[in-house]
Protein backbone atom coordinates (compact mmCIF):
# COMPACT_ATOMS: atom_id res chain seq x y z
CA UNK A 1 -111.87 -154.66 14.55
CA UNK A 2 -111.14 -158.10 16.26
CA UNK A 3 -113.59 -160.84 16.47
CA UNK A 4 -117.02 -161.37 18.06
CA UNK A 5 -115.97 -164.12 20.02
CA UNK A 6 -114.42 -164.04 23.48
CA UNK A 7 -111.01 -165.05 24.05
CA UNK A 8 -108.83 -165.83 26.95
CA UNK A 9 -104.55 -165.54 26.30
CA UNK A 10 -101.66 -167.01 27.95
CA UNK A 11 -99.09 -164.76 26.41
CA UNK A 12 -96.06 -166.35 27.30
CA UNK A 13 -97.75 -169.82 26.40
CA UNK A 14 -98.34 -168.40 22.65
CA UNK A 15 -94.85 -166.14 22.22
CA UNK A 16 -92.53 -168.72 23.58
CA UNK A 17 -89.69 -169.04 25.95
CA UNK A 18 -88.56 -165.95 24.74
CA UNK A 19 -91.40 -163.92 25.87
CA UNK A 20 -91.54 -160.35 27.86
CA UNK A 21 -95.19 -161.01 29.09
CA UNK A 22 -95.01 -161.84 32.72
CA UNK A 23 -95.88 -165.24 33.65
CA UNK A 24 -98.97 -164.69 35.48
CA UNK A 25 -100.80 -161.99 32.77
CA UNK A 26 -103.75 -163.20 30.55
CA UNK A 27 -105.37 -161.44 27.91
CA UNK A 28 -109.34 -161.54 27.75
CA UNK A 29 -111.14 -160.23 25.23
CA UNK A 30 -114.79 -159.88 25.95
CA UNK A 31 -117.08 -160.98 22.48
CA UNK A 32 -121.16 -160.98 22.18
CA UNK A 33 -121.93 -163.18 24.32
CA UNK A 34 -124.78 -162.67 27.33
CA UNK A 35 -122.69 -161.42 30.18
CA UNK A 36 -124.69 -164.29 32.55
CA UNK A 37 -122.92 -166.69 30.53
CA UNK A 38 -119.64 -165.11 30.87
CA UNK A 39 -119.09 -164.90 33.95
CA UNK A 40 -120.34 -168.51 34.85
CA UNK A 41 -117.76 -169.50 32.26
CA UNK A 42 -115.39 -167.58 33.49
CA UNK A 43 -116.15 -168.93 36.96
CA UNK A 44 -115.93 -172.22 36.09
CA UNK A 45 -112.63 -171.99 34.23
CA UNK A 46 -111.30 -170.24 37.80
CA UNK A 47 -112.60 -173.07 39.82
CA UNK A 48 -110.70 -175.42 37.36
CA UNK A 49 -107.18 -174.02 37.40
CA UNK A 50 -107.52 -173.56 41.39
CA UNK A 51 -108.00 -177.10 41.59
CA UNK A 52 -104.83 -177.97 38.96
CA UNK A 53 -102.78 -175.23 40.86
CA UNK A 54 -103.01 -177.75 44.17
């Protein structure tokens, strides 16, 4: 059994330049936490990267 914690993955970011993960995946991993709170942090990491992506 993993964690209780949620996590969020950038698998090419943590296996290198030599990865086979494509670019664009992420791996979440959904902990304890109240779902409410999930989702606004997910939101609010979304809103983030949109506005880095510009």
């Amino acid at each position: 059994m993993g964690g209780v914690e949620s996590l969020i993955e950038h698998r090419c970011t943590f296996e290198g330049p030599d990865s086979t993960a494509p670019k664009d995946m992420v791996r979440l991993s959904i902990g304890l936490e109240n779902p409410a709170d999930l989702v606004a942090d997910l939101e609010q990491a979304l809103e983030r990267a949109a506005k880095e992506d510009r």
